[in-house]
Protein backbone atom coordinates (compact mmCIF):
# COMPACT_ATOMS: atom_id res chain seq x y z
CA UNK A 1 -58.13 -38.12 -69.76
CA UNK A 2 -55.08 -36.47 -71.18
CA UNK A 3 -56.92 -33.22 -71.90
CA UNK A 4 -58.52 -33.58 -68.59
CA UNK A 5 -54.73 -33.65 -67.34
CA UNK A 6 -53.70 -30.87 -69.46
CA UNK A 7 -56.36 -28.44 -68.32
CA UNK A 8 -55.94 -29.46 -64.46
CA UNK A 9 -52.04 -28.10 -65.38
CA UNK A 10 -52.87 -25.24 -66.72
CA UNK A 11 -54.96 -24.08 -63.74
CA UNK A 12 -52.68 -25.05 -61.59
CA UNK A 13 -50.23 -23.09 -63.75
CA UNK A 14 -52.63 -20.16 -63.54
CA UNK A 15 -53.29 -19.79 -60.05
CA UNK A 16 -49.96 -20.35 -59.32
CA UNK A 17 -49.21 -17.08 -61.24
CA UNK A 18 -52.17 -15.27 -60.13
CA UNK A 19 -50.65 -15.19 -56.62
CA UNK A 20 -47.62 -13.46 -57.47
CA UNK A 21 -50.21 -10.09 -58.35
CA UNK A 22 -52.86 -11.12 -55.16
CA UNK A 23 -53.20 -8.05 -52.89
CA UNK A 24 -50.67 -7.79 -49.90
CA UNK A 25 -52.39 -4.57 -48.51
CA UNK A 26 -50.40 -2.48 -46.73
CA UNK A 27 -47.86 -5.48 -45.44
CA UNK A 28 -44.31 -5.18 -46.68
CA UNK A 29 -43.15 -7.49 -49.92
CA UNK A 30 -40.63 -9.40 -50.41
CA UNK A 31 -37.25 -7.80 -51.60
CA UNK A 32 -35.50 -9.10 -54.45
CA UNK A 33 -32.00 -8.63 -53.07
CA UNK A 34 -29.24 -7.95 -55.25
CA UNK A 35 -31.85 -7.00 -58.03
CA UNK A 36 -34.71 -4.75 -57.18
CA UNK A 37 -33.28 -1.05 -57.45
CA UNK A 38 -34.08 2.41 -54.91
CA UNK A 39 -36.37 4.21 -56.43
CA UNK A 40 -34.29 7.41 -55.90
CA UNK A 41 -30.78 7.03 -56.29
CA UNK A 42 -31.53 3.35 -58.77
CA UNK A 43 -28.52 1.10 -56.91
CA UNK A 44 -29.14 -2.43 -56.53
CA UNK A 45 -30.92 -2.88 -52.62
CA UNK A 46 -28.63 -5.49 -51.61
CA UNK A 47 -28.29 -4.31 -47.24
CA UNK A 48 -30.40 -6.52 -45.72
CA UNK A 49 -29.92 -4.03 -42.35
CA UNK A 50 -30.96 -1.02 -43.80
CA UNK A 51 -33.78 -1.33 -46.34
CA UNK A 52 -36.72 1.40 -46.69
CA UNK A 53 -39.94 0.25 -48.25
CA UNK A 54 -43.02 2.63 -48.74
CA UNK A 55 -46.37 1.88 -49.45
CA UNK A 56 -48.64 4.18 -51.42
CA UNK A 57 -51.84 4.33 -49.30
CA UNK A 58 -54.07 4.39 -52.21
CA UNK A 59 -52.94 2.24 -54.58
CA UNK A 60 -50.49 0.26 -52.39
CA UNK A 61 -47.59 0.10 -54.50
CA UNK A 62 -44.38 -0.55 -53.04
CA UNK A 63 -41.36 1.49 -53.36
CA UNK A 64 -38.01 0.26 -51.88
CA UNK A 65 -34.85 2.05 -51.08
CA UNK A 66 -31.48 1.09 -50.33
CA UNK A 67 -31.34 3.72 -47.41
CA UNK A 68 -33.66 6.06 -45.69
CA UNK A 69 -32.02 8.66 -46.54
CA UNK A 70 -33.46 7.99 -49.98
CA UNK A 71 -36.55 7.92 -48.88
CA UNK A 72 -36.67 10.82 -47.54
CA UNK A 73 -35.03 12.86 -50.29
CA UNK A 74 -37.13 10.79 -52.24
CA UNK A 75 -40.30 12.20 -51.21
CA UNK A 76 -39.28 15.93 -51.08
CA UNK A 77 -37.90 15.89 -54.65
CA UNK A 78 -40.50 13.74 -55.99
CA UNK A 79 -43.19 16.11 -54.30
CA UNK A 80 -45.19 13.20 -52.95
CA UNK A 81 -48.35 14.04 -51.66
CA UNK A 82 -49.25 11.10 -49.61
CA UNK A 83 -45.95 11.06 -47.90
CA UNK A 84 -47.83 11.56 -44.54
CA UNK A 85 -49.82 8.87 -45.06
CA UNK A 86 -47.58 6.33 -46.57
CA UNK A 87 -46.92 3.50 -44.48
CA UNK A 88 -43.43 2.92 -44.06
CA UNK A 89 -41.40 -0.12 -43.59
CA UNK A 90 -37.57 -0.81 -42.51
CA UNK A 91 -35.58 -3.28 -41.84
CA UNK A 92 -34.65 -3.99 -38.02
CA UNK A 93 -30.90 -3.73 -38.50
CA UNK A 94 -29.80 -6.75 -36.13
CA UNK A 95 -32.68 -9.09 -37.19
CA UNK A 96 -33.72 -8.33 -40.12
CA UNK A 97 -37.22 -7.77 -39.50
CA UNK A 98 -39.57 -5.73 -40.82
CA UNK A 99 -40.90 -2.97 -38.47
CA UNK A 100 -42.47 0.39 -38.99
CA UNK A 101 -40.22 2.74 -39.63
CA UNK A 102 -41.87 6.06 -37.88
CA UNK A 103 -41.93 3.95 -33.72
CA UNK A 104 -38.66 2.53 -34.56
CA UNK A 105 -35.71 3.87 -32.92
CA UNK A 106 -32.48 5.13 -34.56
CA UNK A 107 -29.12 5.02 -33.59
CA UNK A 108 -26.57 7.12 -35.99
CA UNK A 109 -23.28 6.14 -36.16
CA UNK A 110 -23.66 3.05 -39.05
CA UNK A 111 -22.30 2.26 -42.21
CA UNK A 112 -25.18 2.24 -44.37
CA UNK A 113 -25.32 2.24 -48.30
CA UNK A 114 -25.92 5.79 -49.09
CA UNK A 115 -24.03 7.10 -45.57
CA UNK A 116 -26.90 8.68 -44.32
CA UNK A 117 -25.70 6.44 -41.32
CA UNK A 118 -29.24 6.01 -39.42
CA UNK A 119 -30.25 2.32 -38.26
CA UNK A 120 -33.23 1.39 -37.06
CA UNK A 121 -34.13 -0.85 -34.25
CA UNK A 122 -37.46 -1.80 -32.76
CA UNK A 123 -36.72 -1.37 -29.11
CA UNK A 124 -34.45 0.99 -27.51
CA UNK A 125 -32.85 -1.93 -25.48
CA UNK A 126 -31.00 -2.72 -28.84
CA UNK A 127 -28.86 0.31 -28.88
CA UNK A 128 -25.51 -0.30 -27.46
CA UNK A 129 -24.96 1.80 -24.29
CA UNK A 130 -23.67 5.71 -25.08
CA UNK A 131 -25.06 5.80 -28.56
CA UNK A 132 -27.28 8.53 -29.19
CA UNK A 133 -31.43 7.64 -29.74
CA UNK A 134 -33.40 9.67 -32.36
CA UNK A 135 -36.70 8.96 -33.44
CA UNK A 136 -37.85 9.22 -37.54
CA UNK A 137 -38.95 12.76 -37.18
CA UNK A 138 -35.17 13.41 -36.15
CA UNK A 139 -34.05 10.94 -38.90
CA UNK A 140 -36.10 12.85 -41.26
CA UNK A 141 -34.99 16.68 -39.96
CA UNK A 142 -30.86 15.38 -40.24
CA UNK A 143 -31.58 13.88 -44.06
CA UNK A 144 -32.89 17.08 -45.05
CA UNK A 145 -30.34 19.14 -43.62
CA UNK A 146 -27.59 17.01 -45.45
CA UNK A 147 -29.36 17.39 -48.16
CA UNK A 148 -27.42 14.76 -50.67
C-alpha cells in the first residue's frame, strides 16, 4: 500500500508538471510580472497596461515586451521573417485584457515603459473624447520613424 501511495504521488507530481509545457496554441500565456524580461530592450515587464506578446506561428513560442514599441523595433532589427504572420497580443490598457493587437485601437498620448506612448484599447468608445485614434499599422509607421 505505501508504494501504491508513493507511485499515485508521483503521477500526480508528474502530470502536474507536464501541464506547465502542454500546448497553448496560439492563445496568449501568462506573464510573470515583475520577472519575465522584453525580449528587445531585456527590462523586467512589470505594466500590466501596456504589455506586447508575440507568438511565433510555427513553433508558437511566446515573446513578451514591455512596450510595443519594442516589438516593433524588435522585429526590424531582429529581421524576423514571420513578423506578418505572428499573432500578436496586447494588453487592453483599462482592463487588462488580452486583445489582438493589429483591430485594437490606439490612442497616443500615455505614459508607457519605453515612451513610445501608444495604448491600446479594444473599442474606440474607450478613448476619451479629443484624443487622436490610430490603428497598429499607424502604431507601427510612428515606432519606426522614432526609431529608438
Amino acid at each position: 500500500m505505501k508504494h501504491f501511495l508513493l507511485l499515485v504521488g508521483l503521477l500526480f507530481t508528474l502530470v502536474s508538471f507536464s501541464g506547465c509545457e502542454e500546448d497553448k496554441g496560439f492563445n496568449a500565456r501568462s506573464i510573470h510580472y515583475d520577472r519575465d524580461m522584453c525580449a528587445r530592450c531585456a527590462m523586467v515587464v512589470s505594466d500590466r497596461h501596456n504589455t506586447t506578446q508575440v507568438i511565433n506561428p510555427k513553433t508558437k513560442k511566446s515573446y513578451k515586451f514591455d512596450d510595443i514599441g519594442c516589438m516593433v523595433l524588435w522585429f526590424e532589427e531582429e529581421n524576423i521573417p514571420w513578423k506578418d504572420q505572428a499573432v500578436i497580443w496586447i494588453t487592453d490598457v483599462d482592463t487588462g485584457e488580452w486583445i489582438d493587437a493589429r483591430t485594437a485601437y490606439y490612442d497616443t498620448e500615455n505614459i508607457t515603459p519605453m515612451a513610445y506612448g501608444f495604448s491600446a484599447h479594444k473599442s474606440k468608445e474607450q478613448i476619451k473624447e479629443g484624443q487622436e485614434i490610430i490603428d497598429y499599422d499607424e502604431v507601427v509607421k510612428r515606432v519606426k520613424k522614432l526609431g529608438r
